[in-house]
Each structure stands twice: as C-alpha cells, then as structure tokens.
C-alpha atoms as a PDB file:
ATOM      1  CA  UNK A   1       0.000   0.000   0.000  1.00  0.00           C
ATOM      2  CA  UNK A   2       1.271   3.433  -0.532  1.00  0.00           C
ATOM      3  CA  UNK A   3       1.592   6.057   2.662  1.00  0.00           C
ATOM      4  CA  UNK A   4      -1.908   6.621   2.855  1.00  0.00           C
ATOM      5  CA  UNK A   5      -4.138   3.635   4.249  1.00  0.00           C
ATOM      6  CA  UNK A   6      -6.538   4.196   1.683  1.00  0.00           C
ATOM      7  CA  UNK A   7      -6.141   1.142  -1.266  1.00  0.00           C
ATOM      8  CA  UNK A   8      -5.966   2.973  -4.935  1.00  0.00           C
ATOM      9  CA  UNK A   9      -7.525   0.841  -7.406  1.00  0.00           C
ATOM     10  CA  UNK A  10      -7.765   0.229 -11.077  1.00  0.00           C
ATOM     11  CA  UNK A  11     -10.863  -0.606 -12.639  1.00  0.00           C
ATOM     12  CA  UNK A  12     -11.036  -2.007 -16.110  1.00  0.00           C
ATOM     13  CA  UNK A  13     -14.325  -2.139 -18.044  1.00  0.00           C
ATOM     14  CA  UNK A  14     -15.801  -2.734 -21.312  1.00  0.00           C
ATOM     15  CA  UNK A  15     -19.364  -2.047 -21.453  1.00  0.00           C
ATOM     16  CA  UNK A  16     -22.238  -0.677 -19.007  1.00  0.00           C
ATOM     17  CA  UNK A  17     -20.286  -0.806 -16.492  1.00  0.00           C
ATOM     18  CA  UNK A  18     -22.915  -1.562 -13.688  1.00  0.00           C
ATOM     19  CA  UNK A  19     -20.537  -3.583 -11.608  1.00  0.00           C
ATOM     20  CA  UNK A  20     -18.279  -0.457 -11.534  1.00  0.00           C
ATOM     21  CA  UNK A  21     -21.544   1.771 -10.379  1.00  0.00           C
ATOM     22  CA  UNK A  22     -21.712  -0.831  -6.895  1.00  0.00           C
ATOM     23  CA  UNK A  23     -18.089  -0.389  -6.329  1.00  0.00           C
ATOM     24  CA  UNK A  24     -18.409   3.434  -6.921  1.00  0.00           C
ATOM     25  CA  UNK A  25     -21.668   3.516  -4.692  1.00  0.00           C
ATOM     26  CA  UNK A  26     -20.156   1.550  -1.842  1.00  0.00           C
ATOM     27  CA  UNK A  27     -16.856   3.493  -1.658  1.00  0.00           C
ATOM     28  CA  UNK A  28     -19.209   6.941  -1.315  1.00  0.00           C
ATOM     29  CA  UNK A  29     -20.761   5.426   1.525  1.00  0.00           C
ATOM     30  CA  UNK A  30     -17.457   4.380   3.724  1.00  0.00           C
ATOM     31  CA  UNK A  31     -18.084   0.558   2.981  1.00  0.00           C
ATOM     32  CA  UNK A  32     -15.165   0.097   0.711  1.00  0.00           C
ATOM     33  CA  UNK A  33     -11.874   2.065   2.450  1.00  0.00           C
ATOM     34  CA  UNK A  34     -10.338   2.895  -1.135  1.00  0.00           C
ATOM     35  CA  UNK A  35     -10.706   5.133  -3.956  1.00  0.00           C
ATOM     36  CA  UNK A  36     -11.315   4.297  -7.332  1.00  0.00           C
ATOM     37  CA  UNK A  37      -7.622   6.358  -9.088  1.00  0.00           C
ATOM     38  CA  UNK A  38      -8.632   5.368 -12.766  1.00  0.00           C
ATOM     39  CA  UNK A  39     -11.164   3.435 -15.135  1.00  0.00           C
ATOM     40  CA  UNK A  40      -9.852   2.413 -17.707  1.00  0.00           C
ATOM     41  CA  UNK A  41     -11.690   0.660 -21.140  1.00  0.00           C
ATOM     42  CA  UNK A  42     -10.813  -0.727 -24.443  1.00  0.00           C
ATOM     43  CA  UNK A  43     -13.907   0.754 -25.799  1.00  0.00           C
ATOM     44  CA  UNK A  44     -14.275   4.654 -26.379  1.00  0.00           C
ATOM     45  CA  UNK A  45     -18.173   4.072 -26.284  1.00  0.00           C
ATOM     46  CA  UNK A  46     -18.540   2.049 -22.508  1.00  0.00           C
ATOM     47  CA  UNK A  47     -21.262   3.440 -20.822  1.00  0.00           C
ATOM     48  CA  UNK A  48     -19.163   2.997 -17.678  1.00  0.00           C
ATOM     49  CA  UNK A  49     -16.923   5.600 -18.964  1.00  0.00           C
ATOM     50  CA  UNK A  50     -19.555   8.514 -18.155  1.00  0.00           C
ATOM     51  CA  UNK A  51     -20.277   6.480 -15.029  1.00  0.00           C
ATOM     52  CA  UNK A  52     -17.075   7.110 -13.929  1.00  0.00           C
ATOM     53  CA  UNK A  53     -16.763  10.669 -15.309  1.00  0.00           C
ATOM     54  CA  UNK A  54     -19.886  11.895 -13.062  1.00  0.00           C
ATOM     55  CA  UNK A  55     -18.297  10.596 -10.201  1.00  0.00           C
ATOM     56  CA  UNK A  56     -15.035  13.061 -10.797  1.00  0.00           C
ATOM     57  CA  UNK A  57     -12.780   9.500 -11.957  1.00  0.00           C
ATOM     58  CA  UNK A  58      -9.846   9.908 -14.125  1.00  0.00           C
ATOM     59  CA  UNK A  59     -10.732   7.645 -17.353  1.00  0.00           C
ATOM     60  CA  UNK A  60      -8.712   6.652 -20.155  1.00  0.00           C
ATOM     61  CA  UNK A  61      -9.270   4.345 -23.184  1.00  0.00           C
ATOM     62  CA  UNK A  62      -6.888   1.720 -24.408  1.00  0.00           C
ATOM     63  CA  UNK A  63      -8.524   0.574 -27.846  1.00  0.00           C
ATOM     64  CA  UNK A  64      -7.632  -2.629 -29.001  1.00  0.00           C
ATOM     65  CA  UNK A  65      -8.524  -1.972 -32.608  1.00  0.00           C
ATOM     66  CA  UNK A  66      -5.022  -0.251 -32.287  1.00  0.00           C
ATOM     67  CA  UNK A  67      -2.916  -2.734 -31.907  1.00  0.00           C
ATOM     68  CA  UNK A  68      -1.678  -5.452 -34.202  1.00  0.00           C
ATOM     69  CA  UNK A  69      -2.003  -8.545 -31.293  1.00  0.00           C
ATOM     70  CA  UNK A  70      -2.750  -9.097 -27.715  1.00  0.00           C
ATOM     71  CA  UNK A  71       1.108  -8.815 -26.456  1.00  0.00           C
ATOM     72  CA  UNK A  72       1.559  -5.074 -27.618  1.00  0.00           C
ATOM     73  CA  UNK A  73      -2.095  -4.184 -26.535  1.00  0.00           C
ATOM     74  CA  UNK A  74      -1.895  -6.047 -23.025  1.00  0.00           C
ATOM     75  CA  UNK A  75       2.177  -4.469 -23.173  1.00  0.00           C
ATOM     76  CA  UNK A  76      -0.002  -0.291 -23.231  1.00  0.00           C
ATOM     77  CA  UNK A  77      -2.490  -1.484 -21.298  1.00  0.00           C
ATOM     78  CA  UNK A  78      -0.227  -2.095 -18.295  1.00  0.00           C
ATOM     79  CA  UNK A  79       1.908   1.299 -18.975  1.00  0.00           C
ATOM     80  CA  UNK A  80      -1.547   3.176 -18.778  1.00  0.00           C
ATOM     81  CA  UNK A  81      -2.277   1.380 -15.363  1.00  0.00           C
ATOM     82  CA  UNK A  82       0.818   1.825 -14.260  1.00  0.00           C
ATOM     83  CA  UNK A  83       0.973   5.409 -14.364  1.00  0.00           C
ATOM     84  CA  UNK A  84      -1.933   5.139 -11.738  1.00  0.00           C
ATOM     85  CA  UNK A  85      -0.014   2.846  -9.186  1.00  0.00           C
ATOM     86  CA  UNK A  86      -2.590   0.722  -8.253  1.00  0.00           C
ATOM     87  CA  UNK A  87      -3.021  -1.716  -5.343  1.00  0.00           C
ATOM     88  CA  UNK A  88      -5.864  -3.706  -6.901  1.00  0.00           C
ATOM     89  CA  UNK A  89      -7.312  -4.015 -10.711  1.00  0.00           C
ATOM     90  CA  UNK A  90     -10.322  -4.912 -10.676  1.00  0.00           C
ATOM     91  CA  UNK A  91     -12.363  -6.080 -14.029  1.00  0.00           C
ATOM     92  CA  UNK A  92     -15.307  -5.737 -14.162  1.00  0.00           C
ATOM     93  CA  UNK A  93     -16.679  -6.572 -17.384  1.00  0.00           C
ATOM     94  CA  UNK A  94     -13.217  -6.225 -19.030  1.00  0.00           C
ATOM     95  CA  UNK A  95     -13.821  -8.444 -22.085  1.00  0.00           C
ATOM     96  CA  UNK A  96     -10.528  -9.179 -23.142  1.00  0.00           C
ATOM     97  CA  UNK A  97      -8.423 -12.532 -22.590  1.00  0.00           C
ATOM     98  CA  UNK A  98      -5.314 -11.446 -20.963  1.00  0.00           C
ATOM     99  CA  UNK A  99      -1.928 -12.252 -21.615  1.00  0.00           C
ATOM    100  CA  UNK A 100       0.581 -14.400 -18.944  1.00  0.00           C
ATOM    101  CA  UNK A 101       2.712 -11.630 -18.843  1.00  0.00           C
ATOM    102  CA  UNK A 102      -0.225  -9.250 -18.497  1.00  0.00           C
ATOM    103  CA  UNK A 103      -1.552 -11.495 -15.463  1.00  0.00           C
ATOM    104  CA  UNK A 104       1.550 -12.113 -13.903  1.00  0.00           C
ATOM    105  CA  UNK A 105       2.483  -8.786 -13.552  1.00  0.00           C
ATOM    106  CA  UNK A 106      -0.681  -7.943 -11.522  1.00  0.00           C
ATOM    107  CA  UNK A 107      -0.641 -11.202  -9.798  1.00  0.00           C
ATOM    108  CA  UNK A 108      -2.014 -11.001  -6.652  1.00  0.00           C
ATOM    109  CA  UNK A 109      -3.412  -7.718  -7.042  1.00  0.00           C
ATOM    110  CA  UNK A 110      -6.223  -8.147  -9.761  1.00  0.00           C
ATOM    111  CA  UNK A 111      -9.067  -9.939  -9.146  1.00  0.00           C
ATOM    112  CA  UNK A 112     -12.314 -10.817 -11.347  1.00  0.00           C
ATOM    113  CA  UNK A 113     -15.907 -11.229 -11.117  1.00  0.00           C
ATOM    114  CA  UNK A 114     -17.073 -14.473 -13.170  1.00  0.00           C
ATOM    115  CA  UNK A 115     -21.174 -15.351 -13.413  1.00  0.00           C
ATOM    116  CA  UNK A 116     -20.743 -19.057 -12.334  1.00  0.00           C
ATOM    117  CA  UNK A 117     -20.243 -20.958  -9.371  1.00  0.00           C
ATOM    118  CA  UNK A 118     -16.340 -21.787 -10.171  1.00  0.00           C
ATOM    119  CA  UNK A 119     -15.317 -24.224 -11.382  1.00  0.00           C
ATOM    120  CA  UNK A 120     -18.465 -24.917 -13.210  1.00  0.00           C
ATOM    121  CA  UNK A 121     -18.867 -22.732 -16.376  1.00  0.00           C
ATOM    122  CA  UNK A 122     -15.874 -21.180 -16.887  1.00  0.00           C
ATOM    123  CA  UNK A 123     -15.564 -19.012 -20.107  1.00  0.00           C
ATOM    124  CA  UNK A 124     -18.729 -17.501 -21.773  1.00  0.00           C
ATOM    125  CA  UNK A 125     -22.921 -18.002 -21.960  1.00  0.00           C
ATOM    126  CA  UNK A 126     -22.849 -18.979 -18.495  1.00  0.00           C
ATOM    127  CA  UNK A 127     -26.446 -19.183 -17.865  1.00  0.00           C
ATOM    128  CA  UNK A 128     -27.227 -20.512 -20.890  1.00  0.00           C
ATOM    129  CA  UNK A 129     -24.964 -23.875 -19.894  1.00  0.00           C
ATOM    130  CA  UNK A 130     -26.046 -24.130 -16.399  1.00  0.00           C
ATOM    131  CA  UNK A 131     -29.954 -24.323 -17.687  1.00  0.00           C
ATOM    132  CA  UNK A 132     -28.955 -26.928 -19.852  1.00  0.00           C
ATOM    133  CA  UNK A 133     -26.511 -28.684 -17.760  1.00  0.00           C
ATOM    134  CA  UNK A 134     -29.817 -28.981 -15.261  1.00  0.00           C
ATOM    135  CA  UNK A 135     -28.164 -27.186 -12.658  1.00  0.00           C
ATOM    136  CA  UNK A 136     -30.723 -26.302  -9.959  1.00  0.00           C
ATOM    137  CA  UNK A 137     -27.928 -24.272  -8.294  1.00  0.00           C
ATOM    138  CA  UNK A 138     -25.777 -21.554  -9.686  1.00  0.00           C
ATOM    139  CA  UNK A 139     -24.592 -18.179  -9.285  1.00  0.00           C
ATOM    140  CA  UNK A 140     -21.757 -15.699  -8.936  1.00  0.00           C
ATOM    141  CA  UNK A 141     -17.736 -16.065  -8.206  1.00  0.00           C
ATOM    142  CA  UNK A 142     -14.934 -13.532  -7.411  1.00  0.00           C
ATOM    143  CA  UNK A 143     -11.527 -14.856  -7.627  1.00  0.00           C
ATOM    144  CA  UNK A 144      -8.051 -13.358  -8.208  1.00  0.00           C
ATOM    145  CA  UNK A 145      -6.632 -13.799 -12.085  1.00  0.00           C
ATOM    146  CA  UNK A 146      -3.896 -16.141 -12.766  1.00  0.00           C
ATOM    147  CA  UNK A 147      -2.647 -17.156 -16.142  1.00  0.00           C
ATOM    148  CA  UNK A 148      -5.236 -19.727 -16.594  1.00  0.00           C
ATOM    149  CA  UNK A 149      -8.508 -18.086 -17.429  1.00  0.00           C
ATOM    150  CA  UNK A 150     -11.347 -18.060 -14.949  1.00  0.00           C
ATOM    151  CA  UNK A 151      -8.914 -20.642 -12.505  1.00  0.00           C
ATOM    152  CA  UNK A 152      -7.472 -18.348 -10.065  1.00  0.00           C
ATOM    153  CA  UNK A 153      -8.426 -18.975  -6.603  1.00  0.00           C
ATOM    154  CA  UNK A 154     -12.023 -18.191  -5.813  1.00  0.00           C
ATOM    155  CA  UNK A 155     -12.484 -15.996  -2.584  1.00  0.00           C
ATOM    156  CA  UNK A 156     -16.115 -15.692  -2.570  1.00  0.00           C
ATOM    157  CA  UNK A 157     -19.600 -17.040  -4.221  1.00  0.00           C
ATOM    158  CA  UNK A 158     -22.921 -15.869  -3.773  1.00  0.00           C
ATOM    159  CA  UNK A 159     -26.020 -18.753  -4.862  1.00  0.00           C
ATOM    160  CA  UNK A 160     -29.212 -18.425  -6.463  1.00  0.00           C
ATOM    161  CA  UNK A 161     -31.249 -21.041  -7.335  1.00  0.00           C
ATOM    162  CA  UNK A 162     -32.486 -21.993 -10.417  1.00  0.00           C
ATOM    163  CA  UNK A 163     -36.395 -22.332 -11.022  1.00  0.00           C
ATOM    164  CA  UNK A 164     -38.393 -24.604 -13.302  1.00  0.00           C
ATOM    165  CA  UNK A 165     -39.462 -21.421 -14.971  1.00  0.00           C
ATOM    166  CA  UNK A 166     -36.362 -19.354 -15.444  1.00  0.00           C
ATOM    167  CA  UNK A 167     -34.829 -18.131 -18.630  1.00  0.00           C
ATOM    168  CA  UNK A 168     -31.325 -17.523 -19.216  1.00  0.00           C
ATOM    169  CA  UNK A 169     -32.478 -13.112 -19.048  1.00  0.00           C
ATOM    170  CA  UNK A 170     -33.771 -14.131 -15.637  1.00  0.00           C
ATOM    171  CA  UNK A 171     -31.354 -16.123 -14.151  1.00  0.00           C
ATOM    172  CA  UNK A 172     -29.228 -13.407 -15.757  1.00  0.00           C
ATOM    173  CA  UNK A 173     -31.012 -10.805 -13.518  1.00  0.00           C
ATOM    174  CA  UNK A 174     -30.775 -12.523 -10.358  1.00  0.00           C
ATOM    175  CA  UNK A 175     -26.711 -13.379 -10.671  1.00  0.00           C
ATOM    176  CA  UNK A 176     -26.698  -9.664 -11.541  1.00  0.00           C
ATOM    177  CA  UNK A 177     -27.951  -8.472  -7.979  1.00  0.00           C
ATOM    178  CA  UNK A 178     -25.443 -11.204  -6.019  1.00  0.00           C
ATOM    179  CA  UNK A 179     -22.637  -9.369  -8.203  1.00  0.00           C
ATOM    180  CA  UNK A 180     -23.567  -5.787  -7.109  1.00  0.00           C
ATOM    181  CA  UNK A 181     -22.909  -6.829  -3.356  1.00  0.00           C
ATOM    182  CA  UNK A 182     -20.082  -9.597  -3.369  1.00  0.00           C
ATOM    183  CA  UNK A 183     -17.526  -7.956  -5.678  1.00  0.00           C
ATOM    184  CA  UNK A 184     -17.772  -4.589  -3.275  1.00  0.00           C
ATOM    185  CA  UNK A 185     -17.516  -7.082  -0.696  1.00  0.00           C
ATOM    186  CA  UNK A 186     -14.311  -9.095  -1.582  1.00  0.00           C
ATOM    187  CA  UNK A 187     -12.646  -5.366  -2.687  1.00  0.00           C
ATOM    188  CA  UNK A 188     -13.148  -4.104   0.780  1.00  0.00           C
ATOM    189  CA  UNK A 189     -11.729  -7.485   2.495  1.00  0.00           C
ATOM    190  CA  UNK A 190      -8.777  -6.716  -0.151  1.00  0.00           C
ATOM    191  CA  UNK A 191      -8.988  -3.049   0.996  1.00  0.00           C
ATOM    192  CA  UNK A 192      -8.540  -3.765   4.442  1.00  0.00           C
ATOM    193  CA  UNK A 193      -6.015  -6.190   3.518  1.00  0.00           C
ATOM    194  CA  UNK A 194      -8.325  -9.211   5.317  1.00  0.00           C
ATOM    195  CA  UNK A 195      -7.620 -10.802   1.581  1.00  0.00           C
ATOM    196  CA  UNK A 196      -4.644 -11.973   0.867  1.00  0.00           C
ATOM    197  CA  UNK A 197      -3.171 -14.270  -2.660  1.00  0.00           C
ATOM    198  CA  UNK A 198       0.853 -14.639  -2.330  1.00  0.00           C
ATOM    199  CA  UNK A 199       1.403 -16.977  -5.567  1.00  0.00           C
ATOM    200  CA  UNK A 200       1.247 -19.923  -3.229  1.00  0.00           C
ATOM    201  CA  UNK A 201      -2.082 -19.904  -1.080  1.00  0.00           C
ATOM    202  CA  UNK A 202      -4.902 -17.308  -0.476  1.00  0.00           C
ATOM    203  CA  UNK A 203      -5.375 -16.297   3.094  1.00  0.00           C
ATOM    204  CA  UNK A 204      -8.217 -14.778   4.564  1.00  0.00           C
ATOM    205  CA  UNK A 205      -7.579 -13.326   8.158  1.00  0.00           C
ATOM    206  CA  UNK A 206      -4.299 -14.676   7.727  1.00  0.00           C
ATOM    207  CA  UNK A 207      -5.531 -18.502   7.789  1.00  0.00           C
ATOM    208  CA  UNK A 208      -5.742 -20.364   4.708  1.00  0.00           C
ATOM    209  CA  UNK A 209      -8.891 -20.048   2.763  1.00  0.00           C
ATOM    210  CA  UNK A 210      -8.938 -23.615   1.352  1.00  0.00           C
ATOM    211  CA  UNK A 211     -12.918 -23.367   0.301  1.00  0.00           C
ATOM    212  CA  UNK A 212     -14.260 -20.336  -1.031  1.00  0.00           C
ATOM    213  CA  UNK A 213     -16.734 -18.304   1.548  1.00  0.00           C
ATOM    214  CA  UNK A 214     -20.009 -18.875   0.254  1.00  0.00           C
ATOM    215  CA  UNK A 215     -22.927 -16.133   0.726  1.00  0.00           C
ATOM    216  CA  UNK A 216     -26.304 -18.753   0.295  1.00  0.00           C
END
C-alpha cells in the first residue's frame, strides 16, 4: 500500500459498467476504504466511462482496434495502469483474454468477477450452460486472475437457485444483484487487507482459505 491507508484501485471495463456503479456507490458510503484512481476501457463508447466521469474519476481508453495482437495491446495497457499505481485491478466486465505476462504482472493484485459458481462454467454463456446442464444451483464467483482463465483462486460465491421457470435473461437478472454486493464485498476485504493471494495460497484473516466463503 502506498503512505496513505486508503487502497488505490484500477478498474477495467468494457461495457455498461454496472458492476463499476456498486463499487463506486459503496466506496461513497465508507463501505469500501479505497478510492477508485482510474477506469480504464478498451472501448471509447462504454457506458461505464460517463459512469465514472460523473463521479469526478480519471478515465482513459486503451482501444484494441489499435494494436496489431494481444502482447503489444496487453504491453499499453499495463503502462496506462501503471501510471496510476494501483493496489488492486479490478475487471469488471473487461472483455478481453489477458496475456501471462499481463496477469503475472498484476498477480495477486487483480481480481475478477465471473457469473458461475467456479469451477463450473468457466468461459462464456454462463447461464445458458447451467440451464442446460440442469443445474438447480448456480450463481456468482470472485476470484483473483492467474494465467489460466477463470482458474485463479475463488475468494467468494454468492447462490441463487435456479427455477423450473427461469430463462437464461432471468437467471441473468438474479446473478446480476449477487454481483452488485459480493464484488464490493471481496474489494473491501482486499482493501482492508483481510484478503490476501501470495502466488502460493490465499489467506483470509491470515488462515488459509482452502474453500471459497459462500454467501447462500
């Protein structure tokens, strides 16, 4: 952390940004002890852009259109972040599949918000596969990023259950409101440094977290 307690983090975004709006929300009310230094986006048109804008955040775009493959984009990406000093990125909705190098250089200190129960579903259409998988449970993980995509450690899932009667836009809807309160959750346990991932093991209070902590 720097000289101030408070934790600066890095938020990277691609689209509405609505996950972005929680975190915002919850750091203007004292939950979250950090401040949100920059969003960043690879798209000049995220709505979470002017999310962060109203709320006086520094923005910046990184377009990927820009760059001629994933090393050299991932290689700006991190300079831009950089320049901000982070203790945390966060993603949320960042939909980009990052580079080792990227990853590695944040280990620890970026995590992600993924709409399954990891590590069922990982990758895309989440809902879709766990209504035809006939899942009657599913929901919401955040974990920190490690090379592997969507395998990092998971420090927290939230359940919903799955009805007879739900379609993917609902079940949709109802992993959407577990997301708006565990991913402020997990980044003030990082905050507050409660959270802990040194390469090796994740520690939550300073004791192992072998399972993740599961809100039912």
């Amino acid at each position: 952390m720097h000289n101030s307690d408070t934790c600066r983090i890095v938020v990277l975004i691609s689209g509405n940004g609505s996950n972005l709006q929680a975190i915002i929300d919850q750091i203007d009310t004292g939950t979250i002890p950090a401040e949100i230094v920059a969003v960043i986006s690879n798209n000049e048109t995220a709505h979470g852009l002017e999310r962060a804008k109203k709320s006086h955040i520094s923005t910046a775009v990184v377009n990927n259109k820009q760059f001629d493959n994933r090393e050299e984009y991932d290689k700006a990406l991190a300079d831009c972040i950089d320049q901000y000093q982070p203790d945390l990125v966060v993603l949320a909705g960042f939909m980009r599949i990052l580079t080792p190098e990227f990853v590695n250089h944040y280990l620890g200190r970026m995590i992600n918000i993924h709409p399954s129960l990891l590590p069922k579903f990982r990758g895309l259409n989440t809902h879709q596969r766990a209504i035809d998988a006939g899942e009657i449970k599913h929901g919401v993980s955040v974990h920190f990023v490690t090379p592997e995509l969507d395998n990092g450690p998971v420090i927290v899932q939230s359940v919903v259950q799955i009805q007879k009667n739900d379609s993917v836009q609902s079940l949709a809807d109802k992993v959407h409101k577990e997301e708006h309160k565990i991913y402020p959750l997990a980044i003030s346990w990082f905050a507050m440094g409660r959270i802990k991932f040194d390469q090796e093991k994740l520690t939550f209070d300073e004791k192992e977290l072998a399972q993740p902590i599961v809100l039912e």
